[in-house]
N, C-alpha and C. Protein backbone atom coordinates (compact mmCIF):
# COMPACT_ATOMS: atom_id res chain seq x y z
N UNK A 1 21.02 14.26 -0.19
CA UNK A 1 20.00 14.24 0.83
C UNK A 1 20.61 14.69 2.16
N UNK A 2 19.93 15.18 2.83
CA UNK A 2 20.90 16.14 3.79
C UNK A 2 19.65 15.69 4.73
N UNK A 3 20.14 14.39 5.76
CA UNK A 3 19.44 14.48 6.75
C UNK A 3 19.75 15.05 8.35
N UNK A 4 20.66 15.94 8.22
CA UNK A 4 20.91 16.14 9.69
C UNK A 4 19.65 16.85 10.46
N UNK A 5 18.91 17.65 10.29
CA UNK A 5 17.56 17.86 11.19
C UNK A 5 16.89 16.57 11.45
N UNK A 6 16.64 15.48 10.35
CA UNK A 6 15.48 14.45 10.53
C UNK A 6 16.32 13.78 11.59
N UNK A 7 17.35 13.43 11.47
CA UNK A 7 18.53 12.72 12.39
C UNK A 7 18.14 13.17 13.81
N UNK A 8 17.25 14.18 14.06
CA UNK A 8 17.23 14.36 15.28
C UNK A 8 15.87 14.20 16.24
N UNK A 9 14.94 13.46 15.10
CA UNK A 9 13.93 12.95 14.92
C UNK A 9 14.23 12.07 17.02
N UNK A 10 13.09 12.51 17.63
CA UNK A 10 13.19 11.69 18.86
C UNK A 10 12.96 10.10 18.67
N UNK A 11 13.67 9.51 19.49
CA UNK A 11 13.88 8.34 19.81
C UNK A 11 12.73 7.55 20.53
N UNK A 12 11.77 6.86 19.92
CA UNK A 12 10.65 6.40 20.98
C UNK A 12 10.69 4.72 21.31
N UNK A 13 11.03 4.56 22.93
CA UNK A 13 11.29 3.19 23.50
C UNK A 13 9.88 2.29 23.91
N UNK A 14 9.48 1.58 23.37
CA UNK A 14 8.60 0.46 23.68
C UNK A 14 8.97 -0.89 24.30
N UNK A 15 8.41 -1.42 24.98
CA UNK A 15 9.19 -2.59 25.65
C UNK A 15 9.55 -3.46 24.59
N UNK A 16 9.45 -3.74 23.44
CA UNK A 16 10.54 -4.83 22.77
C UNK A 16 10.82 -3.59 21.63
N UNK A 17 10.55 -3.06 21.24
CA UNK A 17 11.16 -1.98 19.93
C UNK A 17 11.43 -0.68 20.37
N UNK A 18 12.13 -0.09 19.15
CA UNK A 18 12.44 1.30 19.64
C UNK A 18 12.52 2.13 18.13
N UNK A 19 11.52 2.89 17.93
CA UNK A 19 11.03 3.61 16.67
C UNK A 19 12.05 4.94 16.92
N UNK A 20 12.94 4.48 15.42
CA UNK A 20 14.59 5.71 15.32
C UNK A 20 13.87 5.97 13.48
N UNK A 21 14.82 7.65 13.29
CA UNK A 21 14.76 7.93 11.86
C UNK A 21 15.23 6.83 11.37
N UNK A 22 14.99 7.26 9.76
CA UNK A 22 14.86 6.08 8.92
C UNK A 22 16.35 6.97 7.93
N UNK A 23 17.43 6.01 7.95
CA UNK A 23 18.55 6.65 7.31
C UNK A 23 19.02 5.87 5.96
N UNK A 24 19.42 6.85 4.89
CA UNK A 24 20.15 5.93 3.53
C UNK A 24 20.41 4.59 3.53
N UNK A 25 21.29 3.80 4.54
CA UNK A 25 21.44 2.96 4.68
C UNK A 25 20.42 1.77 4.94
N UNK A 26 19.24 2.35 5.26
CA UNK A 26 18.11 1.44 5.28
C UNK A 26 16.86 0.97 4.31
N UNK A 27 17.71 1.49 3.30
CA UNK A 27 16.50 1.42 1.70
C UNK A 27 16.79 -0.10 1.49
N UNK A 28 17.64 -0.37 1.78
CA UNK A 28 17.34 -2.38 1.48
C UNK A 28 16.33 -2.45 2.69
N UNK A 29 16.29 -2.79 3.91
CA UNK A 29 14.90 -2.90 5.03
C UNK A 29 14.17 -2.26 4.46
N UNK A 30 13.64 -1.17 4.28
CA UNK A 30 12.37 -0.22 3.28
C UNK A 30 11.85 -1.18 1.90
N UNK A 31 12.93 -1.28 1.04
CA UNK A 31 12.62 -2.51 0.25
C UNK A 31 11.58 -3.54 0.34
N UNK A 32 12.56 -4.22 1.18
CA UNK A 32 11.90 -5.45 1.89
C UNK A 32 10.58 -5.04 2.15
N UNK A 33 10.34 -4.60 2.96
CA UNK A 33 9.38 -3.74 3.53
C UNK A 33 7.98 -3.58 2.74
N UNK A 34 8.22 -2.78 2.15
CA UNK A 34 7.35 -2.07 1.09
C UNK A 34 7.46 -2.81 -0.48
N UNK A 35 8.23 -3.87 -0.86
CA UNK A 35 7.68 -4.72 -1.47
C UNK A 35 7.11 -6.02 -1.49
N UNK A 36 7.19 -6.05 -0.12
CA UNK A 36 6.39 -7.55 -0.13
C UNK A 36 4.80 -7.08 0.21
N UNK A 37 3.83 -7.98 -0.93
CA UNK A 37 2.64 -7.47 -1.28
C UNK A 37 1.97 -7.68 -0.30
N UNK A 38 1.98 -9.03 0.92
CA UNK A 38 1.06 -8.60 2.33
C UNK A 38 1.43 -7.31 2.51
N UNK A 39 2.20 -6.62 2.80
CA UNK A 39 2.17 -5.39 3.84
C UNK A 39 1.56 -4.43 2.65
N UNK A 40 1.73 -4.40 1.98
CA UNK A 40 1.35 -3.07 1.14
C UNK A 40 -0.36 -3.14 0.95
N UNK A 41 -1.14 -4.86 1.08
CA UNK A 41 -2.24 -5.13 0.53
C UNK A 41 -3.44 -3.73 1.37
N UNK A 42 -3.16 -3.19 2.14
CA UNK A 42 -3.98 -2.57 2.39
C UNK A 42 -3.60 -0.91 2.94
N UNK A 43 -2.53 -0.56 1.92
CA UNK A 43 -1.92 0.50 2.19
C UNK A 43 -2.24 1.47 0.72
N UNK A 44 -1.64 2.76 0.93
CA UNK A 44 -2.28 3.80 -0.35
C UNK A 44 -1.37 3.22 -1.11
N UNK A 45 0.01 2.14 -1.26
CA UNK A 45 0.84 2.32 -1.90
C UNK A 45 0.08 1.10 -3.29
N UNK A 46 0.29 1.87 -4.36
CA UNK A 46 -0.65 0.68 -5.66
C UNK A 46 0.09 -0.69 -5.39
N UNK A 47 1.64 -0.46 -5.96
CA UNK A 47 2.13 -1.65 -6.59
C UNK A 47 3.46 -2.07 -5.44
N UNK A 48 4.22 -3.48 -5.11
CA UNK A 48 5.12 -3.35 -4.23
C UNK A 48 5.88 -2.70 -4.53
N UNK A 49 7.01 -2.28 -4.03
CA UNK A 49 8.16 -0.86 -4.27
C UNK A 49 9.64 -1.92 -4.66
N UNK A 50 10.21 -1.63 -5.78
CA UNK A 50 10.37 -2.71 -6.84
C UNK A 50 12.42 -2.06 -6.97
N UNK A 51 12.56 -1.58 -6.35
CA UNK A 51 14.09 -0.41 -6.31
C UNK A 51 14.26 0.25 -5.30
N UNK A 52 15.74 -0.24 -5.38
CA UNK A 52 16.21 0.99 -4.06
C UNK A 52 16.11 2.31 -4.40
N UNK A 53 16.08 2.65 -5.18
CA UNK A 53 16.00 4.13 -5.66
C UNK A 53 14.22 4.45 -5.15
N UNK A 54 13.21 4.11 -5.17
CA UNK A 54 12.43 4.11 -5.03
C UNK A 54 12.71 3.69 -3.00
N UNK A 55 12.92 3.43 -2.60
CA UNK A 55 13.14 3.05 -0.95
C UNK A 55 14.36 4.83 -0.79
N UNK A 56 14.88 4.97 -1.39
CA UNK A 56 15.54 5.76 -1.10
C UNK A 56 14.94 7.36 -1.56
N UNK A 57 13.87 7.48 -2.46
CA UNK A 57 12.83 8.42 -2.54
C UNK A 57 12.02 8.25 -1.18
N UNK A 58 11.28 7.44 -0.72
CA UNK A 58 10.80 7.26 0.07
C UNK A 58 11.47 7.57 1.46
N UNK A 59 12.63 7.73 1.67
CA UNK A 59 13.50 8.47 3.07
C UNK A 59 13.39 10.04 2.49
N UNK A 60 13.77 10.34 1.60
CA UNK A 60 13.98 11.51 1.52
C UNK A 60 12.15 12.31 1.63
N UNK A 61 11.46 11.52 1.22
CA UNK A 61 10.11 12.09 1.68
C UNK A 61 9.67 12.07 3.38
N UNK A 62 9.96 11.26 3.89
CA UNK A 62 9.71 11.26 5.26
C UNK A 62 10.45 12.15 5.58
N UNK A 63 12.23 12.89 5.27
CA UNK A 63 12.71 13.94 5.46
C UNK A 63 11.84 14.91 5.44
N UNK A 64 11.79 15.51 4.23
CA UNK A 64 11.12 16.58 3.67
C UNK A 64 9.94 16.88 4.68
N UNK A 65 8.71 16.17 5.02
CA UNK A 65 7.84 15.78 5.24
C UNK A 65 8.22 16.13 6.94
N UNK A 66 9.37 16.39 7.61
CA UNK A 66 9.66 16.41 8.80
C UNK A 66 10.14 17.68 8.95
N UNK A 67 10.95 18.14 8.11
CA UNK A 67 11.45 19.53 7.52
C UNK A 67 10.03 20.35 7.43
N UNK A 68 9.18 20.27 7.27
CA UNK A 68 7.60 21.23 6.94
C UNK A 68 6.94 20.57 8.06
N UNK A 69 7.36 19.98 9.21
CA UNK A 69 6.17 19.61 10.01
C UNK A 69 5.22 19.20 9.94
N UNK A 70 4.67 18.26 8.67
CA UNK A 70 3.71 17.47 9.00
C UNK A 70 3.52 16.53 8.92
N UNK A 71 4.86 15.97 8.81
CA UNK A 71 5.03 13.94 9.00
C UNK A 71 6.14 13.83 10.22
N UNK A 72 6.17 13.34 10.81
CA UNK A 72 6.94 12.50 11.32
C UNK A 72 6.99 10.56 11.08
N UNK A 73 7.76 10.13 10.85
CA UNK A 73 8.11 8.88 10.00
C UNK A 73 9.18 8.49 11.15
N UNK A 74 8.74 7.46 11.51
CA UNK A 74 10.11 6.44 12.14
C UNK A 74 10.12 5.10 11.78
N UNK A 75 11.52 4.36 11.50
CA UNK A 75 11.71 3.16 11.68
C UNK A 75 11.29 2.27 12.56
N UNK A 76 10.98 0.71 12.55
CA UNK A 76 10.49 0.37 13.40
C UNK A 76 11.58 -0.53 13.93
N UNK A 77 12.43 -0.89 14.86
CA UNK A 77 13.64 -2.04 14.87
C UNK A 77 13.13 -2.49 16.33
N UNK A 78 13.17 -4.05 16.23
CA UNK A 78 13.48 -4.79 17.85
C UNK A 78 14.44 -4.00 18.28
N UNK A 79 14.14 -4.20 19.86
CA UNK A 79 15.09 -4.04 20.94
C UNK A 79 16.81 -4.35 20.65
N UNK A 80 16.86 -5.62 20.25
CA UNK A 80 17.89 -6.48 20.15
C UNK A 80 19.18 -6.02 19.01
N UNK A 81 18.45 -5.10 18.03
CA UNK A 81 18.61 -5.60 16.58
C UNK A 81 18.49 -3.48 16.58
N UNK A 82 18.95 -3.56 15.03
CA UNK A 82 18.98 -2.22 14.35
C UNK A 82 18.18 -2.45 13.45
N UNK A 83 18.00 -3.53 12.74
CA UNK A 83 17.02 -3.67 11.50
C UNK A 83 15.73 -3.52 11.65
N UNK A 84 15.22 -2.06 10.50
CA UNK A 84 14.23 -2.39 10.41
C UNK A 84 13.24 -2.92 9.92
N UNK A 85 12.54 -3.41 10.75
CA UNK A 85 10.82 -4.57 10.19
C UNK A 85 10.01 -3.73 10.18
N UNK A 86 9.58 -2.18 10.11
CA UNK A 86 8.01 -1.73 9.85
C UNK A 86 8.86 -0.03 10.13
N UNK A 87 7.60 0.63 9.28
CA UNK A 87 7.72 1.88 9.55
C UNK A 87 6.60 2.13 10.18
N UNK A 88 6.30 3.44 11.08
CA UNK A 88 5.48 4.18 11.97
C UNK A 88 5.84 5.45 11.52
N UNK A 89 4.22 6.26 11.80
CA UNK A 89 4.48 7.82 11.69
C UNK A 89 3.03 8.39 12.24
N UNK A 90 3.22 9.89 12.48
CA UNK A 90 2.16 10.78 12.62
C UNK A 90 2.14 11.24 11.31
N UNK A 91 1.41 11.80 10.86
CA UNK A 91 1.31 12.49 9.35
C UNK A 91 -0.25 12.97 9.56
N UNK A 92 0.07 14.21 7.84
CA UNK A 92 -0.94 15.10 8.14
C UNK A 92 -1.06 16.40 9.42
N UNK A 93 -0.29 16.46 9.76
CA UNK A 93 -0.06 17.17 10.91
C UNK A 93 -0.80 18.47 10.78
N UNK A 94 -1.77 18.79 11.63
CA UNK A 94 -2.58 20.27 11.25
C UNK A 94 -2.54 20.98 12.64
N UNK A 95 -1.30 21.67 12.73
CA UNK A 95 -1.36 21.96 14.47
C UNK A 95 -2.27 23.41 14.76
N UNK A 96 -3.21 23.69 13.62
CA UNK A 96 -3.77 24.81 13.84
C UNK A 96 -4.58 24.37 14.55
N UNK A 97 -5.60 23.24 13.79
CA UNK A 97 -6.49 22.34 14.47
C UNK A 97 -5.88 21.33 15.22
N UNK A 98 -5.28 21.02 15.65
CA UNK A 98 -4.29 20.03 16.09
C UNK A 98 -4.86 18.73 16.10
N UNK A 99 -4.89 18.05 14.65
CA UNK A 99 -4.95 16.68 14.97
C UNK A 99 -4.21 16.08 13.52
N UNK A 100 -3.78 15.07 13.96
CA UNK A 100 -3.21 13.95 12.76
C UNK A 100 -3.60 12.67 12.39
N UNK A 101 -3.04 12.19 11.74
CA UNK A 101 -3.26 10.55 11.09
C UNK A 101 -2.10 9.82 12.00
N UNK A 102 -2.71 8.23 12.21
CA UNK A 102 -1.41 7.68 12.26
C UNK A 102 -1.18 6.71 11.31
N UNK A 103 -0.21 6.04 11.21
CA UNK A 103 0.23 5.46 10.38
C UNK A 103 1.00 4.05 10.42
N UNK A 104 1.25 2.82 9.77
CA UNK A 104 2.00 1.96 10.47
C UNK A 104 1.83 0.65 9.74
N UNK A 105 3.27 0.24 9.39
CA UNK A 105 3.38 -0.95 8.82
C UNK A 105 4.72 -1.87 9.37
N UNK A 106 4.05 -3.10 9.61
CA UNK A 106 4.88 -4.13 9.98
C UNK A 106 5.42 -5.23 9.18
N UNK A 107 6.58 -5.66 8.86
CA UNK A 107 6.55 -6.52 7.65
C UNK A 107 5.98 -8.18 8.46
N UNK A 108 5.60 -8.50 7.74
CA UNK A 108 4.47 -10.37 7.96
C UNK A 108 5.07 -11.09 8.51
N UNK A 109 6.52 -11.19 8.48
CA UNK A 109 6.95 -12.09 9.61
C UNK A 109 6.74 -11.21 10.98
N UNK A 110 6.56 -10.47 11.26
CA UNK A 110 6.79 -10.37 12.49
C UNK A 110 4.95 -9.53 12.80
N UNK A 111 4.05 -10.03 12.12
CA UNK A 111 2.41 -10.04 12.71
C UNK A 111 2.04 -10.78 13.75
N UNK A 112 1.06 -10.78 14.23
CA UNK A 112 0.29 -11.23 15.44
C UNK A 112 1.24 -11.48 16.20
N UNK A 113 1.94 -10.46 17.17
CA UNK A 113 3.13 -10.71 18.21
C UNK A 113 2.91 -9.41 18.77
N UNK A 114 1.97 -8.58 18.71
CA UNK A 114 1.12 -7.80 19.38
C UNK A 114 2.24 -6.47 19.53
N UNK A 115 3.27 -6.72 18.12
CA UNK A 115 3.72 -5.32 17.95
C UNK A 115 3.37 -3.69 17.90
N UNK A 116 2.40 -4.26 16.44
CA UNK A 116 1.78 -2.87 16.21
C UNK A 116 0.94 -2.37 17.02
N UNK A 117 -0.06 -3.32 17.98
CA UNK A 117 -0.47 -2.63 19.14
C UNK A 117 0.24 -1.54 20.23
N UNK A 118 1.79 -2.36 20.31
CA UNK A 118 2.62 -1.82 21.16
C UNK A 118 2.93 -0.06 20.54
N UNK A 119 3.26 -0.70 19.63
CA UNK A 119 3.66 0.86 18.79
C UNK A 119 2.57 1.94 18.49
N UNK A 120 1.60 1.48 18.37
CA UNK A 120 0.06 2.67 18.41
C UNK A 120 0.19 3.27 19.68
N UNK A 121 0.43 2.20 20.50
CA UNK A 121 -0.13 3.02 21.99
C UNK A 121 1.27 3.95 22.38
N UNK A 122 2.49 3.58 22.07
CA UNK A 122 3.50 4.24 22.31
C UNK A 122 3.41 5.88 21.74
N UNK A 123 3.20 5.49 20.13
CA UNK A 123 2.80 6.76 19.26
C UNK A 123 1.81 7.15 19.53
N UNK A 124 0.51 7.19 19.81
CA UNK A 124 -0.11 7.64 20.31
C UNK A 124 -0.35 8.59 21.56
N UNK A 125 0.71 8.28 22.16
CA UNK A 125 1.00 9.09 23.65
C UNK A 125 2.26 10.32 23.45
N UNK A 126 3.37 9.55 22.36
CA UNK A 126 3.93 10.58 22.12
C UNK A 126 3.29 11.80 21.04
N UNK A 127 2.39 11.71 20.35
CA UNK A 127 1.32 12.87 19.37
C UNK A 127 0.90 13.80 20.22
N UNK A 128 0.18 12.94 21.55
CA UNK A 128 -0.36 14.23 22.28
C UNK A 128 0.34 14.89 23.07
N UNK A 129 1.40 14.26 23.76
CA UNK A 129 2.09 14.86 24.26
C UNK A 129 3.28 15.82 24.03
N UNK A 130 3.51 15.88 22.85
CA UNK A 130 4.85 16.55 21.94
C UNK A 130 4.08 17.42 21.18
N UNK A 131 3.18 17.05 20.60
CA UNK A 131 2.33 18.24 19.93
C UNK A 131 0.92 18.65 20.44
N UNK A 132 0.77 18.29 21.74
CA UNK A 132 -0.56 19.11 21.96
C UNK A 132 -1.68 19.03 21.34
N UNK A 133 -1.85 17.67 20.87
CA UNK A 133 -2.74 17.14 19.48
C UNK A 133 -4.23 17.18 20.93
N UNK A 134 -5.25 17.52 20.02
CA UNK A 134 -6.65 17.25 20.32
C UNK A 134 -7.07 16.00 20.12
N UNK A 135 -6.90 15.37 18.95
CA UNK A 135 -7.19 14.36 18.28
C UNK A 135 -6.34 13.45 17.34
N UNK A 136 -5.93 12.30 17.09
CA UNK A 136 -5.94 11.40 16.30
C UNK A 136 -6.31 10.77 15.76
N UNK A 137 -5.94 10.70 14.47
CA UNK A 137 -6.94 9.40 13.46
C UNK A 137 -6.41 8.24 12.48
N UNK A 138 -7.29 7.39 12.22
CA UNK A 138 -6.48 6.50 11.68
C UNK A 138 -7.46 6.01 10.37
N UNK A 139 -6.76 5.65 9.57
CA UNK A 139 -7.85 5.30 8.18
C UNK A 139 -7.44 4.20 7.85
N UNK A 140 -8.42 3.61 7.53
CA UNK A 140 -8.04 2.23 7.20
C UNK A 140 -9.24 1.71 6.16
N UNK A 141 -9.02 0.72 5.30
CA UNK A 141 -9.40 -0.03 4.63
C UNK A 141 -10.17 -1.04 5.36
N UNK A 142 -11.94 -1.42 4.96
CA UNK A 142 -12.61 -2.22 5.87
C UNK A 142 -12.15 -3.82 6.12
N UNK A 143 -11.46 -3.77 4.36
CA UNK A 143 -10.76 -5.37 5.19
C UNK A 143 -9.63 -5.21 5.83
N UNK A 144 -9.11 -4.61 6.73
CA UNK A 144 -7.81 -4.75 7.35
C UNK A 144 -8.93 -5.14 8.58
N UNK A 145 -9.01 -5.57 9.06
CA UNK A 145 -9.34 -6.38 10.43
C UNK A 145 -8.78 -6.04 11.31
N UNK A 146 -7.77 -6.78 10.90
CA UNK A 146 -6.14 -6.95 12.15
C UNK A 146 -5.63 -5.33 12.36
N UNK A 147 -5.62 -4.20 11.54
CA UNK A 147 -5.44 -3.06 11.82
C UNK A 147 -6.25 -2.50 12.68
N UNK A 148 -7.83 -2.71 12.11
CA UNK A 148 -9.10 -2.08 13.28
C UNK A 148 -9.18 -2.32 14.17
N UNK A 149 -8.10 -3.91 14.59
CA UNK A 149 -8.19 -4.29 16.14
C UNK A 149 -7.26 -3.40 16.81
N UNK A 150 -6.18 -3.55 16.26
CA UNK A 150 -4.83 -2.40 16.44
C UNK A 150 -5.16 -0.97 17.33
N UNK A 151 -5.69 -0.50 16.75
CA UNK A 151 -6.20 0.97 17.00
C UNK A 151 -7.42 0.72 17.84
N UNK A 152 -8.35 0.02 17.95
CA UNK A 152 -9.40 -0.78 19.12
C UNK A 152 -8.96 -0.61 20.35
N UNK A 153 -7.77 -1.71 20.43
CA UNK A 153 -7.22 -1.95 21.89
C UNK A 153 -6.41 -0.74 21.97
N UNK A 154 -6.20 0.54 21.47
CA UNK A 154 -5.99 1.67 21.73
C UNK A 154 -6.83 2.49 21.88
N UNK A 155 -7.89 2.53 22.34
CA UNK A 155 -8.88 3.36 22.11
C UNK A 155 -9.51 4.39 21.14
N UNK A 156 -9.00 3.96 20.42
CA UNK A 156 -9.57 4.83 19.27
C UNK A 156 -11.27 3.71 18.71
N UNK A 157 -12.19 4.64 18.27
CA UNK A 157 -13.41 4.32 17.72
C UNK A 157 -13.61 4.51 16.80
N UNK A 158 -14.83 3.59 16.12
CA UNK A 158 -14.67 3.81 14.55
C UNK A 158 -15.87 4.88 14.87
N UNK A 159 -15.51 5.90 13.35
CA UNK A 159 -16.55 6.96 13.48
C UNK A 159 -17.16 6.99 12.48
N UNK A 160 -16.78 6.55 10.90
CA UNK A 160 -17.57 6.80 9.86
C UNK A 160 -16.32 5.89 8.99
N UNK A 161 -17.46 5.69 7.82
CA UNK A 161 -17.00 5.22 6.66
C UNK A 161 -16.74 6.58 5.23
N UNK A 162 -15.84 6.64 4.52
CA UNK A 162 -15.51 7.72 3.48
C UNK A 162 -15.83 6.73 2.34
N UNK A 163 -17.12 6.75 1.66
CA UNK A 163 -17.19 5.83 0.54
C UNK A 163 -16.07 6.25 -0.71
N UNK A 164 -15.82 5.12 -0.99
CA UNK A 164 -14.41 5.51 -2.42
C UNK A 164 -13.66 6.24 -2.07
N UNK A 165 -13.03 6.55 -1.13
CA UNK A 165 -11.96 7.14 -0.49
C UNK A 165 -10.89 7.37 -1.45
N UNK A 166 -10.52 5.79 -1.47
CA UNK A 166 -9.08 5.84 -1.70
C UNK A 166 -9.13 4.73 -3.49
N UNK A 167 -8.18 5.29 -4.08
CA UNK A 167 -8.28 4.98 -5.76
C UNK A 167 -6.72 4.38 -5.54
N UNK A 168 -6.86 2.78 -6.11
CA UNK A 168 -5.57 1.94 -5.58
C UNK A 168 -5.34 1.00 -6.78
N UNK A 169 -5.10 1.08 -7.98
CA UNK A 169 -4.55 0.09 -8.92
C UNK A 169 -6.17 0.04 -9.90
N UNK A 170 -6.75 1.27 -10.19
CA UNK A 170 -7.79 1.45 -11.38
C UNK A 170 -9.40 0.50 -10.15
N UNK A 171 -8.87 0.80 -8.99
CA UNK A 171 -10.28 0.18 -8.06
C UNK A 171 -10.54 1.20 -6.81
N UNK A 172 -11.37 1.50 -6.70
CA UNK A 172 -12.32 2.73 -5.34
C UNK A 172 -12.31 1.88 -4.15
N UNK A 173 -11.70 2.25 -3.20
CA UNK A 173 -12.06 1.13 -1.96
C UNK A 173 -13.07 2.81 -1.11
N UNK A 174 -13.34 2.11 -0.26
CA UNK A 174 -14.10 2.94 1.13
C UNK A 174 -12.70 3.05 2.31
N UNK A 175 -12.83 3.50 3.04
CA UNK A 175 -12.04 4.26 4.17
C UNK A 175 -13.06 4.29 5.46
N UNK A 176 -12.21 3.53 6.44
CA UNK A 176 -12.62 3.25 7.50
C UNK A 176 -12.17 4.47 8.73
N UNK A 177 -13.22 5.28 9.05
CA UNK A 177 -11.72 6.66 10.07
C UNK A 177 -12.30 6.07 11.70
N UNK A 178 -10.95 5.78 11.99
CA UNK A 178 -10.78 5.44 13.59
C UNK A 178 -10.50 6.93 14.09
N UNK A 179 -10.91 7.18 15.52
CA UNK A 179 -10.15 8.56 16.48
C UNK A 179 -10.31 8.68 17.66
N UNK A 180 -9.46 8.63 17.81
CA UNK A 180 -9.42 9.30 19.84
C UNK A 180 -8.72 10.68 20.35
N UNK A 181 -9.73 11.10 20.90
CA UNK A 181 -9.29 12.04 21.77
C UNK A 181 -8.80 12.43 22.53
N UNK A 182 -8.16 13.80 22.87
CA UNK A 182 -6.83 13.92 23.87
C UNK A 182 -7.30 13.12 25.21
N UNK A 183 -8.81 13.85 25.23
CA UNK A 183 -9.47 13.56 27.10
C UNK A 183 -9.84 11.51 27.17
N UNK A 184 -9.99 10.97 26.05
CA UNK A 184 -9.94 9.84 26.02
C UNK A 184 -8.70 9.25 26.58
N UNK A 185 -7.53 9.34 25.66
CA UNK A 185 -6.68 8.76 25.69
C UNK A 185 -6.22 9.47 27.61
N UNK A 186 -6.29 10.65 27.40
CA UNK A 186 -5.78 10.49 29.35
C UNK A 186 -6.68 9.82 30.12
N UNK A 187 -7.77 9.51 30.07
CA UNK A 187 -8.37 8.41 30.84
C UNK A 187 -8.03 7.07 30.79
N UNK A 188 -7.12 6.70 30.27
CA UNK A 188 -6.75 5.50 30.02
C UNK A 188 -5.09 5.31 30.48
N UNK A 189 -4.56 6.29 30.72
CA UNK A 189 -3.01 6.28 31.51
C UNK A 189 -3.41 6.02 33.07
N UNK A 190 -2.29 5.27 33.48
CA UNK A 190 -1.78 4.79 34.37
C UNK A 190 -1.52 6.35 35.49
């Protein structure tokens, strides 16, 4: 795996975290991560992620995926600390039309501490501003709640429902699409 381009993946500072690439050495945190079944319960991923080999497929895709420009994938680590507790990303990247998905998981110990808010609004500012994005979006599953608030107190709005969207362990859920716009989101900076 040859990450020296992703390695250069920008560095984004939030007042308690700081979203860095996601390197070999972090498929045990990815693990963790992505197998414990809260975090995954409302993600595309079916089953929890059960091997490092499988955490370590999963870096080399956020590579790849950065290499073709249309993911960006970062780690999520406290301030304090290198470990990471959640991944973040833009993905989908369509810079013809210029807009993307975002993306974002926190592992359960560290919920309602008004992280992932922090990190939407951070990522969110860096999308439009680094890529000249028109738009952002976010999909979500109608029971994630706590996500729809997420992206809420970011300004993003819900715009429609995608019935049976998404096919997750032999069951059809619906798809919730959140989005905000470039001229939105600058009305809302400081």
């Amino acid at each position: 795996m040859n990450l020296s381009d992703y390695a250069n993946l920008d560095i984004i500072l939030t007042p308690r975290c700081f979203l860095r690439p996601i390197y070999p050495a972090d498929a045990p945190a990815l693990l963790r991560l992505y197998g414990n079944p809260k975090v995954i319960r409302f993600t595309e991923h079916h089953i929890p992620m059960q091997s490092l080999q499988e955490a370590e497929y999963s870096i080399d895709f956020y590579r790849r995926g950065y290499d073709e420009g249309w993911m960006y994938r970062w780690g999520i680590a406290l301030r304090d600390t290198d470990t990471i507790i959640g991944t973040a990303g833009l993905h989908r990247i369509n810079h013809e039309h210029r807009f993307c998905n975002i993306g974002y998981e926190i592992d359960s110990p560290y919920w309602n501490k008004g992280l992932s808010t922090e990190v939407v609004k951070y990522l969110t500012g860096y999308g439009f501003r680094t890529f000249d994005l028109h738009r952002i979006e976010a999909e979500l599953i109608p029971q994630n709640i706590a996500s729809a608030r997420v992206v809420q107190k970011n300004g993003y709005r819900y715009e429609a429902t995608r019935r049976q969207r998404l096919r997750k362990r032999y069951r059809y859920y619906d798809i919730d699409v959140y989005g905000i716009l470039r001229h939105e989101w600058q009305a809302n900076q400081p």
